[in-house]
Protein backbone atom coordinates (compact mmCIF):
# COMPACT_ATOMS: atom_id res chain seq x y z
CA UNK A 1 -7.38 3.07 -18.59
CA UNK A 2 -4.95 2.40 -15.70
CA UNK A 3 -1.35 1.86 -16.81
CA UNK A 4 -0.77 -1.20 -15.84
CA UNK A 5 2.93 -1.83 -16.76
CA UNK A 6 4.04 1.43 -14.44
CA UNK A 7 1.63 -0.15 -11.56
CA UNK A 8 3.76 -3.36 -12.57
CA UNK A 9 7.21 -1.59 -12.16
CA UNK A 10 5.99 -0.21 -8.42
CA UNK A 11 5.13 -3.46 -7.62
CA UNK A 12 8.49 -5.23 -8.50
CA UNK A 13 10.63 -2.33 -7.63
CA UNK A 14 8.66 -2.28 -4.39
CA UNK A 15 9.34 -6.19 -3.93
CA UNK A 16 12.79 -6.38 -4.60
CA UNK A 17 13.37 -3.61 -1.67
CA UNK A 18 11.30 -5.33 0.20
CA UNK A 19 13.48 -8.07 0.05
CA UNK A 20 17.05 -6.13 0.87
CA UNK A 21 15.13 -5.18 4.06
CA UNK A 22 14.49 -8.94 4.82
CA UNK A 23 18.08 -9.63 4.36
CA UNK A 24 19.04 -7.51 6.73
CA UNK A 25 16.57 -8.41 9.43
CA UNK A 26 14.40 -5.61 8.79
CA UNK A 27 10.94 -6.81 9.14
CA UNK A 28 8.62 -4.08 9.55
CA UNK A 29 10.87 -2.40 6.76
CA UNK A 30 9.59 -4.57 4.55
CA UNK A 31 5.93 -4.55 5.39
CA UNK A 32 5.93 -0.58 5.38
CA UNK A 33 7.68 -0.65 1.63
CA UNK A 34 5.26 -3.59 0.76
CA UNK A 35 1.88 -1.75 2.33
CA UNK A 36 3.11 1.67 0.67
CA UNK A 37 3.78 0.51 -2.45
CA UNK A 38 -0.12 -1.59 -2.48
CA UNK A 39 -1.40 1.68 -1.09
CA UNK A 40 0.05 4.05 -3.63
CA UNK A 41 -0.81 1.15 -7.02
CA UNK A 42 -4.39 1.64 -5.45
CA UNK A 43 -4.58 4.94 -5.65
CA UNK A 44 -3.03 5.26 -9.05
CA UNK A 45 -5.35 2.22 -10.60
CA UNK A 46 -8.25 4.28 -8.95
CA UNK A 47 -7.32 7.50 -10.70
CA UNK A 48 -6.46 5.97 -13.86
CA UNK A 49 -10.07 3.90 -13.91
CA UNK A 50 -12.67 6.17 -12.89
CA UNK A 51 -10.86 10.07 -12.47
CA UNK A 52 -14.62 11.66 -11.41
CA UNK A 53 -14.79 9.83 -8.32
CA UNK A 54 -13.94 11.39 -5.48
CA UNK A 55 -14.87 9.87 -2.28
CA UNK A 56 -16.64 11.48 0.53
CA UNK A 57 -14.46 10.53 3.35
CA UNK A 58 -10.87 8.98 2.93
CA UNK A 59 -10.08 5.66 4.91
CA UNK A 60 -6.54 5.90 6.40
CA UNK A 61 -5.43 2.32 7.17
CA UNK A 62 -3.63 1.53 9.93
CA UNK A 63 -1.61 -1.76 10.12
CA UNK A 64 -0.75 -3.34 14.03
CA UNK A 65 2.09 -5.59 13.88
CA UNK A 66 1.82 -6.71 17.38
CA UNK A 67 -1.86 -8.09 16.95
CA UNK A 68 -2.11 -11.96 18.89
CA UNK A 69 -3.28 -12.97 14.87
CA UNK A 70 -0.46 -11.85 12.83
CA UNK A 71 -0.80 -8.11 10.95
CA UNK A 72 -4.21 -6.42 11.19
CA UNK A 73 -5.76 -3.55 9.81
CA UNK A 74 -7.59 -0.68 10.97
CA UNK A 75 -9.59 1.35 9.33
CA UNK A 76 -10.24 5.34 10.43
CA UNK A 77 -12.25 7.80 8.73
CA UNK A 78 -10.66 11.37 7.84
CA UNK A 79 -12.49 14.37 6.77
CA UNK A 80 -11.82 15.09 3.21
């Protein structure tokens, strides 16, 4: 069963960081702590909920800032 008070404590620890970067001006700061810390409670919930499954490719995501529509993602397969 995931743990979901640790996933909890990334989250806000991750948020409040997040926010120190926006103070300073530090946009993409932010996003990269924000997309890390969603990336890495993923993985975690997914190990925690079902530990036998193991993919057969990994998905790296990719994020474009400078996208006409805001933030985007990408999606590229990786050999496992």
């Amino acid at each position: 069963m995931p743990d979901y008070k640790r996933l909890y404590h990334l989250m806000a620890n991750a948020s409040e960081d997040a926010l120190a970067a926006l103070q300073t001006g530090n946009i993409r700061a932010a996003q990269r702590i924000l997309i890390t810390a969603e990336q890495t409670a993923e993985e975690r919930y997914v190990e925690d909920e079902a530990p036998a499954f193991k993919p057969s490719r990994r998905r790296s995501a990719q994020y474009s800032v400078n996208s006409p529509k805001g933030l985007s993602l990408i999606f590229k397969e990786e050999p496992t």
